[in-house]
PDB file of N, CA and C in Angstrom:
ATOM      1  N   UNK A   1     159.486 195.019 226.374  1.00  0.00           N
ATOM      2  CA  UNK A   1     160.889 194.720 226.264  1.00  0.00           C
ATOM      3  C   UNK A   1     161.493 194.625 227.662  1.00  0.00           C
ATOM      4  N   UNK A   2     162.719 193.677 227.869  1.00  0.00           N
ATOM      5  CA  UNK A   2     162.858 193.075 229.129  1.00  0.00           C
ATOM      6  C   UNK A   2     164.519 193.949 228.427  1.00  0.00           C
ATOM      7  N   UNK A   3     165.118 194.729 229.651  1.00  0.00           N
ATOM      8  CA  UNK A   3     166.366 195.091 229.577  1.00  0.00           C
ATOM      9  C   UNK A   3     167.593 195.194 230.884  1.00  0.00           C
ATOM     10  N   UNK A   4     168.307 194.880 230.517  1.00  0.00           N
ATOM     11  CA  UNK A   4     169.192 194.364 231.634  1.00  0.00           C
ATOM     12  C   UNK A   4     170.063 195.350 232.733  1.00  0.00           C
ATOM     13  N   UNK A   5     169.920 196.135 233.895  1.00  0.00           N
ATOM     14  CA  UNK A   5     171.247 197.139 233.686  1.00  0.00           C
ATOM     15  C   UNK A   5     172.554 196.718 235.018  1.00  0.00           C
ATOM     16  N   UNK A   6     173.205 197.040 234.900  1.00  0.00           N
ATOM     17  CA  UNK A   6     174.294 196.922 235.916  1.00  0.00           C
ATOM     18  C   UNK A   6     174.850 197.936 236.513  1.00  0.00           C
ATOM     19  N   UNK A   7     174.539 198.175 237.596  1.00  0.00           N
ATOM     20  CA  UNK A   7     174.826 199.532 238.499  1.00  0.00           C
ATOM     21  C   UNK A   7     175.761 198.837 239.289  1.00  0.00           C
ATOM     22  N   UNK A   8     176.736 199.988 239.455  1.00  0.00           N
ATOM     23  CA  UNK A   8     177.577 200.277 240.323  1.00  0.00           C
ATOM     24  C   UNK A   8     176.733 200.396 241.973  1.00  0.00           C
ATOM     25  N   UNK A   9     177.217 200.119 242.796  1.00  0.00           N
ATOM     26  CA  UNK A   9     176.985 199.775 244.384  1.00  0.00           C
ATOM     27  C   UNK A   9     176.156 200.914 244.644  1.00  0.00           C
ATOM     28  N   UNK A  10     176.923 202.570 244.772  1.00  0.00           N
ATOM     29  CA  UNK A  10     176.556 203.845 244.843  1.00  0.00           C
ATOM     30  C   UNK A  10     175.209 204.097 243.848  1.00  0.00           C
ATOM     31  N   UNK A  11     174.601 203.435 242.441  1.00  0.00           N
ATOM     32  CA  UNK A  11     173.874 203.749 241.926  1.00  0.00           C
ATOM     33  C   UNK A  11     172.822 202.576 242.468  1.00  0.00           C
ATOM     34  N   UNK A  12     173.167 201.926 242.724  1.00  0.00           N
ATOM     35  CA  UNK A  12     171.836 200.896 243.256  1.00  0.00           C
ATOM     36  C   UNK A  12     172.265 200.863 244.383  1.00  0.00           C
ATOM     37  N   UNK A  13     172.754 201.655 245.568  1.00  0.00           N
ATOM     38  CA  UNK A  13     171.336 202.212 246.804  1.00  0.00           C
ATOM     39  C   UNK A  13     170.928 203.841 246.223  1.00  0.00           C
ATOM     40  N   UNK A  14     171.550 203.860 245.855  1.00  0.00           N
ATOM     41  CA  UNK A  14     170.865 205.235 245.382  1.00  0.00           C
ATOM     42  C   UNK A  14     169.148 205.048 244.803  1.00  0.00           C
ATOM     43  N   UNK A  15     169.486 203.873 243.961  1.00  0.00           N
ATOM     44  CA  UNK A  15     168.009 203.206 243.549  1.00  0.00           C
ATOM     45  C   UNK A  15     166.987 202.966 244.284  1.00  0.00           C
ATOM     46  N   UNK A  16     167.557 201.963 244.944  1.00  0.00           N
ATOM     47  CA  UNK A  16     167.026 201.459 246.289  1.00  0.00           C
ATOM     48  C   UNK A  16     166.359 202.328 247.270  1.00  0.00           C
ATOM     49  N   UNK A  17     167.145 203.579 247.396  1.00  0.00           N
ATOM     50  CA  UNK A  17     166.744 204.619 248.371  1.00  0.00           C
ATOM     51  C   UNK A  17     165.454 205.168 248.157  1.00  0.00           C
ATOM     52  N   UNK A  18     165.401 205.642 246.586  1.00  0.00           N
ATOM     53  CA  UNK A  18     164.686 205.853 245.779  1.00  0.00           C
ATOM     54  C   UNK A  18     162.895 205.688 246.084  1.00  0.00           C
ATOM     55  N   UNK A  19     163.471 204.224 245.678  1.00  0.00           N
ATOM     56  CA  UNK A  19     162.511 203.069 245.683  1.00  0.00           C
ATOM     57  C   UNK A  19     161.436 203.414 246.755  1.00  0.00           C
ATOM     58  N   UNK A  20     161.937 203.466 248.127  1.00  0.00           N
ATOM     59  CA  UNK A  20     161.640 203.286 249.055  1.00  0.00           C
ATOM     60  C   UNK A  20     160.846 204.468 249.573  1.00  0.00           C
ATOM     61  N   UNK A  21     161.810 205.791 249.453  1.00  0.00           N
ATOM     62  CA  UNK A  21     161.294 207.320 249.668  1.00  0.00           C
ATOM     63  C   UNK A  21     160.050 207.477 248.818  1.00  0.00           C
ATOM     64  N   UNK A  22     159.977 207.478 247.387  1.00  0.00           N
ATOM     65  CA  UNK A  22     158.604 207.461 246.342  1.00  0.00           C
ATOM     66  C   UNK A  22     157.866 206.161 246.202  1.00  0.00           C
ATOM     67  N   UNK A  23     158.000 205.209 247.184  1.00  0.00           N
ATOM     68  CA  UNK A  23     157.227 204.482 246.899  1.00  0.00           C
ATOM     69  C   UNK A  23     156.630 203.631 245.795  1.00  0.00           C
ATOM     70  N   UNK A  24     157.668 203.613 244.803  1.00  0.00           N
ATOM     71  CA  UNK A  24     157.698 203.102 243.342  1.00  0.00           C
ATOM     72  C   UNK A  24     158.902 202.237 242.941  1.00  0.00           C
ATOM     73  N   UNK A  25     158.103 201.448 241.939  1.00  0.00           N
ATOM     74  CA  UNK A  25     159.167 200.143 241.654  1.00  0.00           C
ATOM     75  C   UNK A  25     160.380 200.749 241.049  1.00  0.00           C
ATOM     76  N   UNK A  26     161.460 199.609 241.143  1.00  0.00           N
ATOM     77  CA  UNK A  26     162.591 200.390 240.374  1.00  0.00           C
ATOM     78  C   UNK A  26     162.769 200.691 239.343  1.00  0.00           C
ATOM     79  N   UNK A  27     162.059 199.343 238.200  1.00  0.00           N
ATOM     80  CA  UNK A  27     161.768 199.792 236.915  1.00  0.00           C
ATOM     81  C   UNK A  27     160.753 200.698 236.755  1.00  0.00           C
ATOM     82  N   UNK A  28     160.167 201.401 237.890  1.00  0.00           N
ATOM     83  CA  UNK A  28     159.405 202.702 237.352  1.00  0.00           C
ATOM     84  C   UNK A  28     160.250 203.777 236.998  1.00  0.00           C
ATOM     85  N   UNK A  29     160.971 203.647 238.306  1.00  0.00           N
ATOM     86  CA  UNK A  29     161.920 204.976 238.506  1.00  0.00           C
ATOM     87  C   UNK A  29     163.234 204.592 237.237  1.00  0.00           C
ATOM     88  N   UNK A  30     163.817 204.175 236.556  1.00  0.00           N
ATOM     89  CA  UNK A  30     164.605 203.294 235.562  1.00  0.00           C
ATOM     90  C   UNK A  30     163.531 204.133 234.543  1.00  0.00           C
ATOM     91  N   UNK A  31     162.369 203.970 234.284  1.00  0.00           N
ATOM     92  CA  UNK A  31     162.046 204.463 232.582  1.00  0.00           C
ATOM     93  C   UNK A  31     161.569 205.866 233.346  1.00  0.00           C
ATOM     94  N   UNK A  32     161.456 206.327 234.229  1.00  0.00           N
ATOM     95  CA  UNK A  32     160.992 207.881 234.253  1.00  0.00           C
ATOM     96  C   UNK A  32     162.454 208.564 234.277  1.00  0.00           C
ATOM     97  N   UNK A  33     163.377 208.155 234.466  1.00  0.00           N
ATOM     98  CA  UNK A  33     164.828 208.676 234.635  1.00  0.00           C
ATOM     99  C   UNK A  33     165.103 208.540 233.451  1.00  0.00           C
ATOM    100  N   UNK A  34     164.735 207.664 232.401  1.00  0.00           N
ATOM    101  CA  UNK A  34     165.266 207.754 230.843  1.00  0.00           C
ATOM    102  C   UNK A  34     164.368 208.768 230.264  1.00  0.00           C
ATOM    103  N   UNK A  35     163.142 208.384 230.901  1.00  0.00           N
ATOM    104  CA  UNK A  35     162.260 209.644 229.621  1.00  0.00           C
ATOM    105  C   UNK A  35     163.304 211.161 230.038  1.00  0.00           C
ATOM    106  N   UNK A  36     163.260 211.298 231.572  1.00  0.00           N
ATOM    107  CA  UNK A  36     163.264 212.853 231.851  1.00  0.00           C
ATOM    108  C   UNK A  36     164.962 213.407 230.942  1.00  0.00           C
ATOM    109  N   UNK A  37     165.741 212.340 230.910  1.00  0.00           N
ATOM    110  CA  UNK A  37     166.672 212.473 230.145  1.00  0.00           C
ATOM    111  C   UNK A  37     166.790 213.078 228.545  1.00  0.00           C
ATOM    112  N   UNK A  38     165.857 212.409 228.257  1.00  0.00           N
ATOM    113  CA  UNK A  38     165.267 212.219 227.042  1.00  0.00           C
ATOM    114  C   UNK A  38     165.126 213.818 226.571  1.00  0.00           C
ATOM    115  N   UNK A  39     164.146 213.824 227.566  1.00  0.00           N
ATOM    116  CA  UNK A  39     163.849 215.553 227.598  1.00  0.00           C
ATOM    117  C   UNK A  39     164.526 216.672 227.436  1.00  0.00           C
ATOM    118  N   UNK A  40     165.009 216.203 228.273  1.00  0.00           N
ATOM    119  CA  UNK A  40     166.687 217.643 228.429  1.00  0.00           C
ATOM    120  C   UNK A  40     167.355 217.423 227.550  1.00  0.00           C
ATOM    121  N   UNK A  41     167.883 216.433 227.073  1.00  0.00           N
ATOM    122  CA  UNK A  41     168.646 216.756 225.616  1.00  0.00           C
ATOM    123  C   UNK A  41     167.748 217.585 224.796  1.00  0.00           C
ATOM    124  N   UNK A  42     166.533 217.074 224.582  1.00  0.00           N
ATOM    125  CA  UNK A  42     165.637 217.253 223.683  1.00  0.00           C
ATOM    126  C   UNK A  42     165.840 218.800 223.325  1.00  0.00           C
ATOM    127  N   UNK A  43     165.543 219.287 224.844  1.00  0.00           N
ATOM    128  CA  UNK A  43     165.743 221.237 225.214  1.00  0.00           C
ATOM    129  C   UNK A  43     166.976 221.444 225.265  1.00  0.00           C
ATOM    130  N   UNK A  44     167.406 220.597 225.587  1.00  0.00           N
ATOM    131  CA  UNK A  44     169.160 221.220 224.947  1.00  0.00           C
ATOM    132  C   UNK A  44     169.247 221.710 223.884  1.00  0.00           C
ATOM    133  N   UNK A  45     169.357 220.744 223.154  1.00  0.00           N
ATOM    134  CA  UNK A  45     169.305 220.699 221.673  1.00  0.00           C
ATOM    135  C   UNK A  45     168.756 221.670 220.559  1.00  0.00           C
ATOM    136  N   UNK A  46     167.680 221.865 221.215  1.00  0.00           N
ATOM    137  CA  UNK A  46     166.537 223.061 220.913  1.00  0.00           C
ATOM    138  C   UNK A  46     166.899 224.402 221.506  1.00  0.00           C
ATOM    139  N   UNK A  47     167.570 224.565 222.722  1.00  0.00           N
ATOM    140  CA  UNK A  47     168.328 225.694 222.836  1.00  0.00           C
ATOM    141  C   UNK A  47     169.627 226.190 222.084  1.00  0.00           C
ATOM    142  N   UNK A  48     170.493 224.985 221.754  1.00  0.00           N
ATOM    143  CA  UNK A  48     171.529 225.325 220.738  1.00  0.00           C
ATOM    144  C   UNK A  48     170.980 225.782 220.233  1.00  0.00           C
ATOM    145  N   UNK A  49     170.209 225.680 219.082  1.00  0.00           N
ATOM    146  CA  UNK A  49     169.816 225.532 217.743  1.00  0.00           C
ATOM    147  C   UNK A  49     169.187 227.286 217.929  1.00  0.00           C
ATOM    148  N   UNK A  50     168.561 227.914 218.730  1.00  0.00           N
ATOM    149  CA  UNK A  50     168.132 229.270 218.831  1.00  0.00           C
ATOM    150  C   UNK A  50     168.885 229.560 219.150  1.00  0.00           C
ATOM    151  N   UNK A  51     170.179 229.281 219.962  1.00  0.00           N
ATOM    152  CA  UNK A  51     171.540 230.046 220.015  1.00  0.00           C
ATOM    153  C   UNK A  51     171.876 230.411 218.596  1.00  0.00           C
ATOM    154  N   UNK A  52     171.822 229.736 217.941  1.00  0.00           N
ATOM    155  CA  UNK A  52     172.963 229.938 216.544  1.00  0.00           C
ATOM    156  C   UNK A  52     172.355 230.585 215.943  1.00  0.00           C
ATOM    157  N   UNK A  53     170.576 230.334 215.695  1.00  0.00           N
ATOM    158  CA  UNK A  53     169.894 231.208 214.879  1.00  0.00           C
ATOM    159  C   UNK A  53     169.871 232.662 215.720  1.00  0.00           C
ATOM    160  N   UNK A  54     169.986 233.096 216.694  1.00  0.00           N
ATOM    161  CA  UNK A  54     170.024 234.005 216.868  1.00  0.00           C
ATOM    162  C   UNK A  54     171.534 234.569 217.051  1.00  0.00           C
ATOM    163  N   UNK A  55     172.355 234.238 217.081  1.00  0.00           N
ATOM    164  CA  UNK A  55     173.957 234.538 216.424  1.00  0.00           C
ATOM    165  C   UNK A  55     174.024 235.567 214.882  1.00  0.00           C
ATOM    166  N   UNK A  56     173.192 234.304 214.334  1.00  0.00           N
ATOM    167  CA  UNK A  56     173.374 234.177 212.994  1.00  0.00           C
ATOM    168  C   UNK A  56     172.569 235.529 212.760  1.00  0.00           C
ATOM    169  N   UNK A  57     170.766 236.144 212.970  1.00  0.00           N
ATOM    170  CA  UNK A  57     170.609 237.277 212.730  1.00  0.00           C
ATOM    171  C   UNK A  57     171.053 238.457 213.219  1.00  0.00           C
ATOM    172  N   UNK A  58     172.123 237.931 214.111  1.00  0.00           N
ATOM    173  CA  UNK A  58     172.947 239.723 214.797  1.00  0.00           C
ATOM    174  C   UNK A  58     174.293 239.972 213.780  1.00  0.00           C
ATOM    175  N   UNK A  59     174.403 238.560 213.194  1.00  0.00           N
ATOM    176  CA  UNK A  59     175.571 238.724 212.015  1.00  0.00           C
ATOM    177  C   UNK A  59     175.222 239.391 210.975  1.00  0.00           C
ATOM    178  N   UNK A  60     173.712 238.549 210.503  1.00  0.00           N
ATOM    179  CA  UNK A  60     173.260 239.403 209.274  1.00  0.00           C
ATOM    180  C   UNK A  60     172.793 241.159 209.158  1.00  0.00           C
ATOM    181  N   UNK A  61     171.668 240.726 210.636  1.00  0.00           N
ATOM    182  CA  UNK A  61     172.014 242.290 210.565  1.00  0.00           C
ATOM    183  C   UNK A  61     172.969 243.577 210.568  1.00  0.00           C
ATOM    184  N   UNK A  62     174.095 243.283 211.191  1.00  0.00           N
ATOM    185  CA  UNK A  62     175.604 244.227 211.258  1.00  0.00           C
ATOM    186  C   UNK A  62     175.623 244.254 209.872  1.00  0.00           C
ATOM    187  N   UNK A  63     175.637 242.805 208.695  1.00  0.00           N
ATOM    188  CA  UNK A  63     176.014 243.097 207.398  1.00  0.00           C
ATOM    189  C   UNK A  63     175.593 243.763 206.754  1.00  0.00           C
ATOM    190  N   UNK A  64     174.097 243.684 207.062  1.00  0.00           N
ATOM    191  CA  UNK A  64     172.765 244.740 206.485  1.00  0.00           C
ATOM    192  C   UNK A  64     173.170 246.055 206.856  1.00  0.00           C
ATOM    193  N   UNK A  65     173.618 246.256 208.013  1.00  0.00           N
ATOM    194  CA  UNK A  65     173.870 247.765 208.371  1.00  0.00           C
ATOM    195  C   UNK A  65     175.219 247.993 207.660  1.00  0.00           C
ATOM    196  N   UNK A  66     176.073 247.419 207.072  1.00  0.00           N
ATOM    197  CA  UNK A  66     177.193 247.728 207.033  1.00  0.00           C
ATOM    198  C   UNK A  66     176.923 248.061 205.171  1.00  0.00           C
ATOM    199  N   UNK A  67     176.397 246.655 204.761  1.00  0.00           N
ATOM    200  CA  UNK A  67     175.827 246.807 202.805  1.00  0.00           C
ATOM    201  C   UNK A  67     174.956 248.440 203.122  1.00  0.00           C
ATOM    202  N   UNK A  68     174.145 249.019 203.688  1.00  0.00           N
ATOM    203  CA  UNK A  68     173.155 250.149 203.976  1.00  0.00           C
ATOM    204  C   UNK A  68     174.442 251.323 203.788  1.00  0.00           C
ATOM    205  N   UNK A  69     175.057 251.166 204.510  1.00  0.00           N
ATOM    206  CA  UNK A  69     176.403 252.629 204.588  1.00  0.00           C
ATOM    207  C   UNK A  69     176.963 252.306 203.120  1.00  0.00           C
ATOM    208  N   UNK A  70     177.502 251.460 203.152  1.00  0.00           N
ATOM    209  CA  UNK A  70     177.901 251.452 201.111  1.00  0.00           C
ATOM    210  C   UNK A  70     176.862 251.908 199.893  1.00  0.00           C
ATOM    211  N   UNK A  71     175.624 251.779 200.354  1.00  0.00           N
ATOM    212  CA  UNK A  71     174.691 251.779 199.243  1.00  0.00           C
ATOM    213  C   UNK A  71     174.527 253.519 199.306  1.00  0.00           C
ATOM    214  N   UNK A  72     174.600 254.322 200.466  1.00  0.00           N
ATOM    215  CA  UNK A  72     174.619 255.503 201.077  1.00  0.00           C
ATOM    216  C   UNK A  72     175.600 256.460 200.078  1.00  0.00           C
ATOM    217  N   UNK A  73     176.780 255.555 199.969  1.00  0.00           N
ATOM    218  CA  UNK A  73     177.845 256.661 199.406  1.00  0.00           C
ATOM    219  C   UNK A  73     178.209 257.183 198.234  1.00  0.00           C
ATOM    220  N   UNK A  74     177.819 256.732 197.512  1.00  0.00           N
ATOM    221  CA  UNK A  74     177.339 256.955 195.790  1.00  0.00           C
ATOM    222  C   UNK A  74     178.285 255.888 195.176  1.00  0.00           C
ATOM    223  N   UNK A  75     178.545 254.940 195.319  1.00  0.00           N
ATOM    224  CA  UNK A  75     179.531 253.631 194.465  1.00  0.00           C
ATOM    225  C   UNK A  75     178.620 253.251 194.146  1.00  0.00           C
TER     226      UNK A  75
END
């Protein structure tokens, strides 16, 4: 697939600079900058997601401790 992009001045020498320092084409550096992107959401995403689940068992457990003291008192 052939894709088109349009950089701003600052992002293509930035490219350019690139280019030149690693020794690699621009469309190299263009799909290794999308994968690595790719990535970090990826672990983003995957870090939310153990955020909440672990939210979520410090909630349940307080409830557990809290249903435990009721079950304790003779009701």
């Amino acid at each position: 697939m052939t894709a088109t992009v349009r950089l701003d001045d600052v992002l293509e020498n930035t490219l350019n600079k690139l280019s030149l320092t690693l020794h690699k084409k621009k469309s190299d550096i263009i799909r290794e900058a999308i994968s690595y992107y790719a990535i970090n959401i990826e672990k983003t995403q995957k870090s939310r997601i153990l955020k909440a689940i672990e939210k979520t068992k410090d909630i349940d457990k307080s409830e557990y401790i809290s249903m435990e003291g009721t079950l304790s008192d003779g009701l």
